[in-house]
C-alpha atoms as a PDB file:
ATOM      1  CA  UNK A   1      89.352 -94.942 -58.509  1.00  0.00           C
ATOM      2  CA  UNK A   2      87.723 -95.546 -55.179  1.00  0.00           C
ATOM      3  CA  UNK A   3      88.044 -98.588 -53.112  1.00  0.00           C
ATOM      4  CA  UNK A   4      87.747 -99.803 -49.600  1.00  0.00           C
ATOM      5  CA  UNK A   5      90.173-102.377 -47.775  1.00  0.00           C
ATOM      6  CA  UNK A   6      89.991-103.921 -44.091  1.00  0.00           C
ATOM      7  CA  UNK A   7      93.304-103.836 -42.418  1.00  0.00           C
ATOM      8  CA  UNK A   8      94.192-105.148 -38.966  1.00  0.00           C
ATOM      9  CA  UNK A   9      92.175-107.890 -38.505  1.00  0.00           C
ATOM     10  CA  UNK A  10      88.892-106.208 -39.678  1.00  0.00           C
ATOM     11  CA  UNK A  11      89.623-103.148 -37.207  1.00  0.00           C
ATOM     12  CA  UNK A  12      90.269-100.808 -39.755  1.00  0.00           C
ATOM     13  CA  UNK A  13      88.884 -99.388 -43.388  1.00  0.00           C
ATOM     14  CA  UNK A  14      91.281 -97.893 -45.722  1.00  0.00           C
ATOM     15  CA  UNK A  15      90.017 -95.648 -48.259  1.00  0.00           C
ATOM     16  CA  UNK A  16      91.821 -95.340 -51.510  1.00  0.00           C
ATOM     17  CA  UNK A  17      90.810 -93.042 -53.711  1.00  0.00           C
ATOM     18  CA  UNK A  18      91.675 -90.615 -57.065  1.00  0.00           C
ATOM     19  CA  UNK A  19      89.950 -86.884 -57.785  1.00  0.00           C
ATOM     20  CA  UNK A  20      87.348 -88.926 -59.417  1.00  0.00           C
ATOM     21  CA  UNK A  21      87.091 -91.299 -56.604  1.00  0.00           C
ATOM     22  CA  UNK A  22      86.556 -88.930 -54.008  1.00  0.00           C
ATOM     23  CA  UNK A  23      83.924 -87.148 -56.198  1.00  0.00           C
ATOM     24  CA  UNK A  24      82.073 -89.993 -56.431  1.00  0.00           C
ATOM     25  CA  UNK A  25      82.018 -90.964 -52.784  1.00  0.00           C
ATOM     26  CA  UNK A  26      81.110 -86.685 -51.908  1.00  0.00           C
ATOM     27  CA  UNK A  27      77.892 -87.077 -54.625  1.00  0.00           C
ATOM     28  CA  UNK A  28      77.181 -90.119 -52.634  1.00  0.00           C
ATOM     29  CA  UNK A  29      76.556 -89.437 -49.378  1.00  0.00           C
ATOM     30  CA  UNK A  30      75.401 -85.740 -50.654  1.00  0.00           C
ATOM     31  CA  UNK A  31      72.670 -87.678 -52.233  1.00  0.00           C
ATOM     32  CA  UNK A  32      72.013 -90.110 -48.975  1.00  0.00           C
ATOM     33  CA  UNK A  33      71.628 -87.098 -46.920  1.00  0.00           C
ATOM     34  CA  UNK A  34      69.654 -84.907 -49.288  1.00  0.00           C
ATOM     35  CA  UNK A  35      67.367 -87.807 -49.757  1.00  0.00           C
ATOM     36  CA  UNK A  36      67.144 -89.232 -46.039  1.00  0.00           C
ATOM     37  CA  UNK A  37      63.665 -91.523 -47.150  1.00  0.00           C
ATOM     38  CA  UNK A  38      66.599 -93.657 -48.963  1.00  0.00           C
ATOM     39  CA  UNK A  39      67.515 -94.652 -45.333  1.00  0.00           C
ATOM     40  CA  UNK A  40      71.015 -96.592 -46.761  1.00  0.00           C
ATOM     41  CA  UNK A  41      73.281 -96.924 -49.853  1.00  0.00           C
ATOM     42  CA  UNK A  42      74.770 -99.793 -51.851  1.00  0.00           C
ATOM     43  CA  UNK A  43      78.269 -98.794 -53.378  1.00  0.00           C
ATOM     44  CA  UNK A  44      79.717-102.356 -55.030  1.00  0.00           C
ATOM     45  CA  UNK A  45      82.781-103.229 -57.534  1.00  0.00           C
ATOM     46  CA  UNK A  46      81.863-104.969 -61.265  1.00  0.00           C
ATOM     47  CA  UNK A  47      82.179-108.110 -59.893  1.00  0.00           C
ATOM     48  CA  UNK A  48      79.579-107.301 -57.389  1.00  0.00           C
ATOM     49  CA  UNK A  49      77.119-106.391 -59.977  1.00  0.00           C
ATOM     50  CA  UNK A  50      77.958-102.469 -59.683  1.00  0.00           C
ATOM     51  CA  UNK A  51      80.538 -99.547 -61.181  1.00  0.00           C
ATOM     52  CA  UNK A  52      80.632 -97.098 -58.227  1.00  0.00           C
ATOM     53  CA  UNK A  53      84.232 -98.908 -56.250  1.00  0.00           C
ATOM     54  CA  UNK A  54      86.861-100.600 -57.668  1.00  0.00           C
ATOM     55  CA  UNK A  55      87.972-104.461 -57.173  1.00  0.00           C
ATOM     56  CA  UNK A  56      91.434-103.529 -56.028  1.00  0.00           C
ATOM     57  CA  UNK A  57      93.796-101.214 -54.403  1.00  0.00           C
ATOM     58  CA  UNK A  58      96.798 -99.224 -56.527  1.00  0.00           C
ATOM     59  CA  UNK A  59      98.644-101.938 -55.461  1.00  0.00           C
ATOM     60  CA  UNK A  60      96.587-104.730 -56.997  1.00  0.00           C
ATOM     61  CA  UNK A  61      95.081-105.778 -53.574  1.00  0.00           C
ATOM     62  CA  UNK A  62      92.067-107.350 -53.908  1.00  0.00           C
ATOM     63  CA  UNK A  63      89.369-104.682 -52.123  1.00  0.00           C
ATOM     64  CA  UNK A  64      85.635-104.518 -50.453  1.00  0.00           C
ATOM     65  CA  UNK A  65      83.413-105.379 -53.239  1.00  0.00           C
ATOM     66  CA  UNK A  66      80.291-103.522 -51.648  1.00  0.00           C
ATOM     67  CA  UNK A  67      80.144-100.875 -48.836  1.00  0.00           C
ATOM     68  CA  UNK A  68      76.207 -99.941 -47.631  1.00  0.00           C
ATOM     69  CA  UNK A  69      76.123 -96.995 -45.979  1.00  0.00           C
ATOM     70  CA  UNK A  70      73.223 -95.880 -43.567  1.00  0.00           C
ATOM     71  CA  UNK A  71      71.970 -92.960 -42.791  1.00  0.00           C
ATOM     72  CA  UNK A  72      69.938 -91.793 -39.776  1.00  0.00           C
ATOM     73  CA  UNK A  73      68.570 -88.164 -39.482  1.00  0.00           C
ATOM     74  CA  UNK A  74      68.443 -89.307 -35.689  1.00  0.00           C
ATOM     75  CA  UNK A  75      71.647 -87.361 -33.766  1.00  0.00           C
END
């Protein structure tokens, strides 16, 4: 389980997530930085076309449905 919810107004992301979840989200941005050419990173929900986050919180909340992550070698 891994999913992504705005809180307070937008000013916040939680991050819910199970052993699985948090494996998932490590191999991600493992693979974003071992393969920098890739420059970003789509992670979506089934009802955004994908399998990688989940549609809802535990609690039943609906969640993010996609979360792109970029990634700049720049620091």
């Amino acid at each position: 389980m891994l999913s992504f919810q705005l809180n307070d107004a937008g000013r916040s992301v939680m991050v819910y997530c199970d052993s699985n979840g948090l494996n998932q989200l490590i191999n991600t941005l493992t693979s974003l930085r071992e393969s920098p050419d890739m420059g970003h990173i789509h992670m979506r929900s089934p009802s955004a076309g994908g399998e990688m986050l989940n549609d809802q919180n535990p609690w039943g909340e609906t969640a993010v449905s996609e979360v792109v992550i970029s990634f700049s070698q720049n620091d």
